[in-house]
Protein backbone atom coordinates (compact mmCIF):
# COMPACT_ATOMS: atom_id res chain seq x y z
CA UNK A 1 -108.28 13.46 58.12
CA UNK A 2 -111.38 11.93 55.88
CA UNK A 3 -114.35 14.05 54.94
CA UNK A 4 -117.29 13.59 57.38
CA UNK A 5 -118.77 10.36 56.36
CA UNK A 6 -116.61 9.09 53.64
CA UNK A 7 -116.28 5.59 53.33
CA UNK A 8 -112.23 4.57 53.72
CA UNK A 9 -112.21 1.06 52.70
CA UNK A 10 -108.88 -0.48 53.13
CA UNK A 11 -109.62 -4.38 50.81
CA UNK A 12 -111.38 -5.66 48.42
CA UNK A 13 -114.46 -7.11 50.72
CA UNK A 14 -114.50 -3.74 52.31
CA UNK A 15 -115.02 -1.99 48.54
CA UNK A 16 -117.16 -4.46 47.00
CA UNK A 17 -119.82 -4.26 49.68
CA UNK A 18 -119.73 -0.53 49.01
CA UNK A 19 -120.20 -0.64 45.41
CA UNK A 20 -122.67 -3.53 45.46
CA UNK A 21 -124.88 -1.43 47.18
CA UNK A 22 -127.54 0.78 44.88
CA UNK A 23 -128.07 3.46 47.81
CA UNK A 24 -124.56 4.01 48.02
CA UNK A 25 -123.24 3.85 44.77
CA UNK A 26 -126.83 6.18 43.24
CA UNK A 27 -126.54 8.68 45.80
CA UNK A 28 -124.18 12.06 44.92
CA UNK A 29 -123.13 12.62 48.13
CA UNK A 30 -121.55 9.36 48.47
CA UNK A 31 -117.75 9.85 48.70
CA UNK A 32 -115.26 6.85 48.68
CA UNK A 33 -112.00 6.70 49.79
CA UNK A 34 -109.33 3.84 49.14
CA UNK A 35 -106.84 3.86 52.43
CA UNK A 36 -105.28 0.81 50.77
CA UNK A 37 -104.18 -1.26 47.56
CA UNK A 38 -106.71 -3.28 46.26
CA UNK A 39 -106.25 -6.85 44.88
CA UNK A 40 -109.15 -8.26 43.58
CA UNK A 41 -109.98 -12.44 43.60
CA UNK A 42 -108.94 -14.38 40.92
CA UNK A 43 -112.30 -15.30 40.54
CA UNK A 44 -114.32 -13.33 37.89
CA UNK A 45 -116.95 -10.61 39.16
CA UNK A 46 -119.44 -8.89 37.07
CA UNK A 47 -118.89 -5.15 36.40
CA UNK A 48 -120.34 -2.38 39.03
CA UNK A 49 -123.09 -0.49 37.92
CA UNK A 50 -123.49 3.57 37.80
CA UNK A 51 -121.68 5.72 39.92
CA UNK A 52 -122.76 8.93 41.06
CA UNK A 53 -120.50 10.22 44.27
CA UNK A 54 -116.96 10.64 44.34
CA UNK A 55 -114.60 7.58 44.27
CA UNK A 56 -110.94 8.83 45.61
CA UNK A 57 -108.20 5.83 44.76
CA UNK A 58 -105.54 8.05 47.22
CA UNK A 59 -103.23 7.28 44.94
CA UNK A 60 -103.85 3.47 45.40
CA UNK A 61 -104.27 0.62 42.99
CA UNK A 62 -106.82 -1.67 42.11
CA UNK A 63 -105.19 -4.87 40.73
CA UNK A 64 -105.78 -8.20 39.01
CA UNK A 65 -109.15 -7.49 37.89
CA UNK A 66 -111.38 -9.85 35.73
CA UNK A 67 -115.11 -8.92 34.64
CA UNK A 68 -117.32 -11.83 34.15
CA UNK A 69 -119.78 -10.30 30.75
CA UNK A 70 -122.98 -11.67 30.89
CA UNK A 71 -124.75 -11.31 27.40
CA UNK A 72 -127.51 -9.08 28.71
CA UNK A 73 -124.84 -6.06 29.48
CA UNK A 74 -124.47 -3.48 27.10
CA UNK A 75 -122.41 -0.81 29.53
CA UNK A 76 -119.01 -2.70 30.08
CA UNK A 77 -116.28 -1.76 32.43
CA UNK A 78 -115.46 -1.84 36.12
CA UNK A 79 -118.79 0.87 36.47
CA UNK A 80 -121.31 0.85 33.65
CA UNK A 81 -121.38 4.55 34.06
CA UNK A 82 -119.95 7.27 35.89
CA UNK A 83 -121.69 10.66 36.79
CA UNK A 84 -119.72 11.47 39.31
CA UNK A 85 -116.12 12.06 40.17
CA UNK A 86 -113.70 9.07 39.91
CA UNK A 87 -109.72 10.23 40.72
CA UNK A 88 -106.29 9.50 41.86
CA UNK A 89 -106.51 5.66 40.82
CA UNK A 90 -104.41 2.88 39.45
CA UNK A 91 -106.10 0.40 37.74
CA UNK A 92 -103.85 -2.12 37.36
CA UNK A 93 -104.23 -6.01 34.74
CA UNK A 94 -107.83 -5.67 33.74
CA UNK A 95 -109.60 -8.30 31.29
CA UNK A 96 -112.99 -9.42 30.17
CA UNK A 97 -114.28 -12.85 30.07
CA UNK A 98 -117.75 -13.38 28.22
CA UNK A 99 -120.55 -15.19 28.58
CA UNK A 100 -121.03 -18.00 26.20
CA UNK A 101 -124.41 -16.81 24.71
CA UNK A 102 -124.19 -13.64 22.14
CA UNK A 103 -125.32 -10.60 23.39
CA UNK A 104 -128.29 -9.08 21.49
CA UNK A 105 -127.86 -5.16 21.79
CA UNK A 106 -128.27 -2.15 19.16
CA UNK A 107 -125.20 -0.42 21.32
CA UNK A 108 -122.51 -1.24 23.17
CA UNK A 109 -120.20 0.67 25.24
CA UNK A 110 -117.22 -0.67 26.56
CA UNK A 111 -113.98 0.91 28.57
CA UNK A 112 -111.98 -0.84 30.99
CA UNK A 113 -112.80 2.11 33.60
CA UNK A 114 -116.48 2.94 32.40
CA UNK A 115 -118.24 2.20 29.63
CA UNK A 116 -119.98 4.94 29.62
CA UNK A 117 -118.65 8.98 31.44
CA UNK A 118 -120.67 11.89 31.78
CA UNK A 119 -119.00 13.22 35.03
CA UNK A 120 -115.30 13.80 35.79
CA UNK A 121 -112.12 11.48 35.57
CA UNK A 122 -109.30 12.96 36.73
CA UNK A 123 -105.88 11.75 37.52
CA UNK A 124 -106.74 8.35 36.74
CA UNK A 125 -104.02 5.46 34.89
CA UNK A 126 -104.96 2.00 33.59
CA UNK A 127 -102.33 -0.32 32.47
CA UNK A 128 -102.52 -3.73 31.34
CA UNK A 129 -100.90 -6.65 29.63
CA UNK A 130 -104.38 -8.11 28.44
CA UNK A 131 -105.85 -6.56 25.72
CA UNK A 132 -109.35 -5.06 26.21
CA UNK A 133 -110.94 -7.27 23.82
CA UNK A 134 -114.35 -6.30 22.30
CA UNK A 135 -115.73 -9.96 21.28
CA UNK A 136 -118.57 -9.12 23.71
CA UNK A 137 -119.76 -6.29 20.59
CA UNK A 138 -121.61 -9.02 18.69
CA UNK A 139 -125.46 -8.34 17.37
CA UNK A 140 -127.90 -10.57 16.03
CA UNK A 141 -131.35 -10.63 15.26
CA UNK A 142 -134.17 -10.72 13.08
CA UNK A 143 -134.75 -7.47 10.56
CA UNK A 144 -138.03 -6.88 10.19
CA UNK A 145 -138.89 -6.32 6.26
CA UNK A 146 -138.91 -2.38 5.17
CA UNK A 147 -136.76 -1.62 8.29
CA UNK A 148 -133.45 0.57 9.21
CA UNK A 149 -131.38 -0.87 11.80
CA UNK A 150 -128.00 0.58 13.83
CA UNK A 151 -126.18 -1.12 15.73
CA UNK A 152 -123.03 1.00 17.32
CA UNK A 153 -120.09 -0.08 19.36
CA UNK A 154 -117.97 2.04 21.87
CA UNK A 155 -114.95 0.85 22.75
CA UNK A 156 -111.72 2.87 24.61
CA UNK A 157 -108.50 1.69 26.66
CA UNK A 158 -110.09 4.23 29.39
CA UNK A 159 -113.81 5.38 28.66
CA UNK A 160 -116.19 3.45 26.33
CA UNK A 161 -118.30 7.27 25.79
CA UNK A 162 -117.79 10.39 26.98
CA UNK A 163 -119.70 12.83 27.79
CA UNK A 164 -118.00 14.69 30.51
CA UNK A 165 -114.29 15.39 31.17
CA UNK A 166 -110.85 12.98 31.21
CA UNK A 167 -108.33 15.08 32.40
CA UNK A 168 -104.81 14.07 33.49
CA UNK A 169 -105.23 10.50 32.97
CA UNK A 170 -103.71 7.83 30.35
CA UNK A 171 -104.06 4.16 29.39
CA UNK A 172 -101.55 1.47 28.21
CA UNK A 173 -103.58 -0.89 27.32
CA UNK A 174 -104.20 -2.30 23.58
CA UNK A 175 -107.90 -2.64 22.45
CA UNK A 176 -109.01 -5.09 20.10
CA UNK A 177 -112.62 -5.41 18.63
CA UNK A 178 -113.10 -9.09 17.37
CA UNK A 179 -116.22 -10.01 15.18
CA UNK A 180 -118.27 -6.70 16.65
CA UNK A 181 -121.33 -7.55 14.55
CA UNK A 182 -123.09 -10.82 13.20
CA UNK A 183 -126.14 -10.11 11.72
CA UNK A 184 -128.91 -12.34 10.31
CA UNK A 185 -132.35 -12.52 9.74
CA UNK A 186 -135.86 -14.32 8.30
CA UNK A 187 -136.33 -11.74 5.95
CA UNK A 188 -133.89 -8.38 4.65
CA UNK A 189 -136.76 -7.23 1.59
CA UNK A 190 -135.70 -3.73 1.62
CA UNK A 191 -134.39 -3.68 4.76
CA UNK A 192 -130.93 -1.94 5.92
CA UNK A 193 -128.38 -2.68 8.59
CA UNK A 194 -125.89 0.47 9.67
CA UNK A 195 -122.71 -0.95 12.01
CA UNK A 196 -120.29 2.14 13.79
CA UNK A 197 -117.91 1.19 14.83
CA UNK A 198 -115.66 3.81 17.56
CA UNK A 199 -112.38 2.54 18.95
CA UNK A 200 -109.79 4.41 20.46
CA UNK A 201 -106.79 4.16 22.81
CA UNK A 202 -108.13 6.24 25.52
CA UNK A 203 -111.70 6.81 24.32
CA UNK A 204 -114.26 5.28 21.73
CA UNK A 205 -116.53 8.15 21.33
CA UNK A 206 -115.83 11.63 22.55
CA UNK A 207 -118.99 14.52 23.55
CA UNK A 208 -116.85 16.38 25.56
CA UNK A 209 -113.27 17.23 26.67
CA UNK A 210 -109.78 15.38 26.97
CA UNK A 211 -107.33 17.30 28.01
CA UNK A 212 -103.19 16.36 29.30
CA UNK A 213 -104.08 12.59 28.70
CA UNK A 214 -102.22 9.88 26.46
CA UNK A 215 -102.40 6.39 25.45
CA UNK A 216 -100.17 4.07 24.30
CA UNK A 217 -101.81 0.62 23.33
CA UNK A 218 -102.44 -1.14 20.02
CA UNK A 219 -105.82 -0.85 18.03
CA UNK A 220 -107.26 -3.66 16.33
CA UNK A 221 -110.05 -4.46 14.39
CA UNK A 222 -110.55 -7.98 12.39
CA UNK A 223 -114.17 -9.33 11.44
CA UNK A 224 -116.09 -6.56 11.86
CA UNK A 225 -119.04 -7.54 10.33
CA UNK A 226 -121.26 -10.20 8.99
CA UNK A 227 -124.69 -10.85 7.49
CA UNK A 228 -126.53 -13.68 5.97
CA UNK A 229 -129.62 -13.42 3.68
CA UNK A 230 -132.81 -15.09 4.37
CA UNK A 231 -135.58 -14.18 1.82
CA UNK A 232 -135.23 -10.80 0.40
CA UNK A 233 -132.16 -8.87 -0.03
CA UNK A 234 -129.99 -6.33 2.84
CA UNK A 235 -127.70 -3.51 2.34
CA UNK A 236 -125.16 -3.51 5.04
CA UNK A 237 -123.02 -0.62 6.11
CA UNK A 238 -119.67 -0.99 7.67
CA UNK A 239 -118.27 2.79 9.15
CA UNK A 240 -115.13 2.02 11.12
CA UNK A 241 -113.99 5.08 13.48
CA UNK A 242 -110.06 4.59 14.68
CA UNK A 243 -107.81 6.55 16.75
CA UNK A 244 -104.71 5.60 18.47
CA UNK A 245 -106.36 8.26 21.31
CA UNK A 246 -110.23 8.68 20.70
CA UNK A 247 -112.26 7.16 17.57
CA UNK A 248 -114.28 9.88 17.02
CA UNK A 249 -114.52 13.34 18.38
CA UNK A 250 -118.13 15.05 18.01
CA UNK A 251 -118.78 18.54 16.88
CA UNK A 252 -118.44 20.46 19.99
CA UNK A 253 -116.04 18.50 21.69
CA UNK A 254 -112.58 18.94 22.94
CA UNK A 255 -109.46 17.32 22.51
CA UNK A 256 -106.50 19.45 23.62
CA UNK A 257 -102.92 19.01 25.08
CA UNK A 258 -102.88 15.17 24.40
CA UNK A 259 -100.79 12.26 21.92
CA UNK A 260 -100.86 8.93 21.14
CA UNK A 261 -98.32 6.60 20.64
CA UNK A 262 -99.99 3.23 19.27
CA UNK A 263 -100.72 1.60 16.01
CA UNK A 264 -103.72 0.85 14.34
CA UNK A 265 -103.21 -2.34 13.09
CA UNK A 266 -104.81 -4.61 10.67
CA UNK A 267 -107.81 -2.26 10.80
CA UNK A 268 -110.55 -4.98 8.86
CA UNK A 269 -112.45 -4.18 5.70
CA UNK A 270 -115.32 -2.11 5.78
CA UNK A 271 -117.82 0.26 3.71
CA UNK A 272 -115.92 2.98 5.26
CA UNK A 273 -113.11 4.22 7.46
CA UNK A 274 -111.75 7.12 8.86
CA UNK A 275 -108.60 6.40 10.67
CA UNK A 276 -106.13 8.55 12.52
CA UNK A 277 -102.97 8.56 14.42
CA UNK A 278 -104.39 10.40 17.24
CA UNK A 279 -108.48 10.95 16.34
CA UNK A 280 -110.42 9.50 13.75
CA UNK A 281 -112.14 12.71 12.94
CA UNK A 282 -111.35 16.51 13.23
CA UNK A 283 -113.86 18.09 15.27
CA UNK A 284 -111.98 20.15 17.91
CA UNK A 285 -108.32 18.91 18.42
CA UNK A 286 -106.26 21.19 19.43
CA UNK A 287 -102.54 21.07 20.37
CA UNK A 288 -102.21 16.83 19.71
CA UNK A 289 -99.49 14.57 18.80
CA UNK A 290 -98.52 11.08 17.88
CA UNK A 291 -95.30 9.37 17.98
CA UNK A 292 -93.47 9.40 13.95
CA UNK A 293 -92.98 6.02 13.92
CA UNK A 294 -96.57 5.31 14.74
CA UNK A 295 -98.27 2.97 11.96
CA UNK A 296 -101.96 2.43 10.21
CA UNK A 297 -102.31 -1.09 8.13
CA UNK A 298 -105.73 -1.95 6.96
CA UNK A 299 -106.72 -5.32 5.41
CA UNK A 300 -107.77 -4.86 1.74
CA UNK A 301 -109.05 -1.30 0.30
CA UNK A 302 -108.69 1.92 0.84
CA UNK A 303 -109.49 4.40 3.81
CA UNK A 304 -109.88 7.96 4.47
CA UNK A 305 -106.58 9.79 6.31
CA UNK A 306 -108.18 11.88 8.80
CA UNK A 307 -106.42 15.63 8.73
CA UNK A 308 -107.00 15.14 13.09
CA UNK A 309 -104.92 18.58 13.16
CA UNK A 310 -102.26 16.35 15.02
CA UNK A 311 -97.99 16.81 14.71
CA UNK A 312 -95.41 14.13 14.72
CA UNK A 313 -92.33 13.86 17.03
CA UNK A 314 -89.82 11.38 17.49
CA UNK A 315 -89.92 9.50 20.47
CA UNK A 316 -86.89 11.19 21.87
CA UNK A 317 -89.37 14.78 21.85
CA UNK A 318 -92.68 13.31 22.70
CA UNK A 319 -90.70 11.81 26.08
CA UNK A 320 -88.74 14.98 26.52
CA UNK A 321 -89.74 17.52 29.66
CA UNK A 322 -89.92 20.04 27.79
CA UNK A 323 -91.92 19.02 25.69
CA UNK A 324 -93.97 17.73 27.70
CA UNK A 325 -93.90 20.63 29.98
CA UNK A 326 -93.45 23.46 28.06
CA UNK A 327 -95.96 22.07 24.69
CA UNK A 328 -98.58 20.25 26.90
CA UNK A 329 -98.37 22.14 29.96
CA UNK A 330 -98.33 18.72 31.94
CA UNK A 331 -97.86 19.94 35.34
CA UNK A 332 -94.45 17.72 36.97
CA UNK A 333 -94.85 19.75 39.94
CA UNK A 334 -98.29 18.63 41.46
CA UNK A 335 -99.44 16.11 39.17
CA UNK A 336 -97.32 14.21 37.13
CA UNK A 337 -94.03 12.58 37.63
CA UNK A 338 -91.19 12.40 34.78
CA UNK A 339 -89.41 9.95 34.13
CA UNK A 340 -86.37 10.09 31.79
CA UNK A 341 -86.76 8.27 28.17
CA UNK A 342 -90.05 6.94 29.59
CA UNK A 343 -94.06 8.47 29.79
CA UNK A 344 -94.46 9.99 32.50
CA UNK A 345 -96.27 8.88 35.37
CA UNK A 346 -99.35 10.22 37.71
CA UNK A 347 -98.16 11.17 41.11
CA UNK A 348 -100.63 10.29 42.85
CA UNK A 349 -101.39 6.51 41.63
């Protein structure tokens, strides 16, 4: 029934000693197969780390899910990364809880799934009453004099980064990013401070392709930056990146046969931003929608409209089958399940 040494576990202690486990979860011929729901402790656990096999939900869940942050991570999600396959999951009331200390990164990726993708997701659903809140995005440190300094944050309802390919899959989860940056140092003579901010419903920062997925969640962004002046002066750059689906596609990446249905709301003050309905830039898109009644407030200022190539419908079309169907090409036979005046569902999650 089971591929030839698969690992079926049917609970959580079953799955966690799998995915504890470097040689397991490092080698690509692992392959992991749920043969059960999965409720997680109430207790807080700290996120898995890169995944390079095959992880089959069976069209299980995995439920009630809180990551413990510690300030030295950088990659957060359930796995860091994923190079492999993940598919046919449920991830079910996911939230963060952070360490009290500040983390001290350049870059931070962040999904509820994986922070960071360069293999293939595939029939995968997260939903989630807790908001996937990005407090953990905070930098500080001292800036050298004379130097340039980045510091980027990642942060999707799904994926963090990708790299690779999200196909069939959606989240309902809203994403908030909370004070991403605090930065202060000794001495800022000539000395300059970039932040990037990438936030999406689905993903923060796309490289490669997105295709039949949705979200539906909230985006917010409030306090996105901060710096105090030693000796010396600093010129700080604020880019903010906002999508209701991805934050920013790349040159050379896809986006195709997708919508979003979520607000960006109270998107904060910056330097710059580039917001849209579905994806805050217009590298790629093809074939993508958001709901009409989908909103963008900012606090204070002015922003740039991305042209994302997107189209509006009402809510009555974008839930339609045939639109969905016939526009999309979401497959209701194999793959997806309708559901009248509703989004539709995975089948097998």
């Amino acid at each position: 029934m089971y591929p030839e040494g698969a690992y079926i576990p049917n609970n959580y202690d079953e799955l966690v000693e799998l995915l504890l486990s470097p040689e397991i979860m490092n080698n690509e011929e692992t392959i992991i197969i749920l043969t059960g729901d999965i409720i997680f402790p109430d207790d807080p656990i700290a996120p898995f780390g890169d995944f390079k096999g095959v992880f089959d939900g069976n069209g299980h869940n995995m439920s009630n899910i809180t990551l413990n942050v510690p300030a030295s991570q950088h990659e957060v999600g359930l796995f860091s990364s994923n190079t492999g396959t993940i598919t046919n999951v449920d991830v079910e009331e996911i939230k963060l809880v952070y360490a009290s200390d500040t983390p001290q990164h350049n870059s931070v990726n962040m999904g509820s799934l994986v922070a960071h993708n360069s293999g293939t997701i595939s029939g995968v659903s997260v939903t989630s009453t807790h908001e996937l809140d990005g407090t953990v995005s905070s930098y500080s440190s001292t800036i050298l004099v004379g130097t340039t300094t980045s510091v980027a944050v990642y942060a999707g309802g799904l994926v963090g980064v990708n790299y690779g390919t999200i196909i069939n899959s959606y989240s309902r989860i809203d994403v908030t990013i909370d004070g991403i940056a605090s930065v202060s140092g000794l001495s800022f003579t000539n000395s300059t401070v970039t932040i990037n901010l990438y936030i999406g419903g689905l993903v923060g920062q796309n490289h490669g392709t997105i295709e039949n997925s949705y979200a539906t969640g909230d985006i917010y962004s409030v306090s996105v930056a901060s710096g105090s002046v030693g000796l010396g002066t600093l010129t700080l750059t604020e880019n903010i990146y906002a999508g209701g689906l991805v934050g920013q596609n790349t040159s050379g990446a896809t986006v195709k046969n997708s919508f979003a249905t979520g607000n960006l709301v109270n998107i904060d003050a910056a330097t710059n931003r580039y917001l849209g309905r579905v994806v805050g830039s217009s590298n790629g898109n093809t074939n993508i929608y958001y709901h009409a009644n989908q909103s963008i407030t900012t606090v204070q200022g002015s922003y740039t409209a991305i042209a994302d190539g997107s189209s509006s419908k009402t809510e009555l079309e974008i839930k339609s089958r045939s639109f969905l169907e016939e526009s999309l090409g979401f497959d209701f036979d194999d793959i997806w399940i309708y559901i009248d005046q509703d989004y539709p569902i995975l089948r097998n999650t």
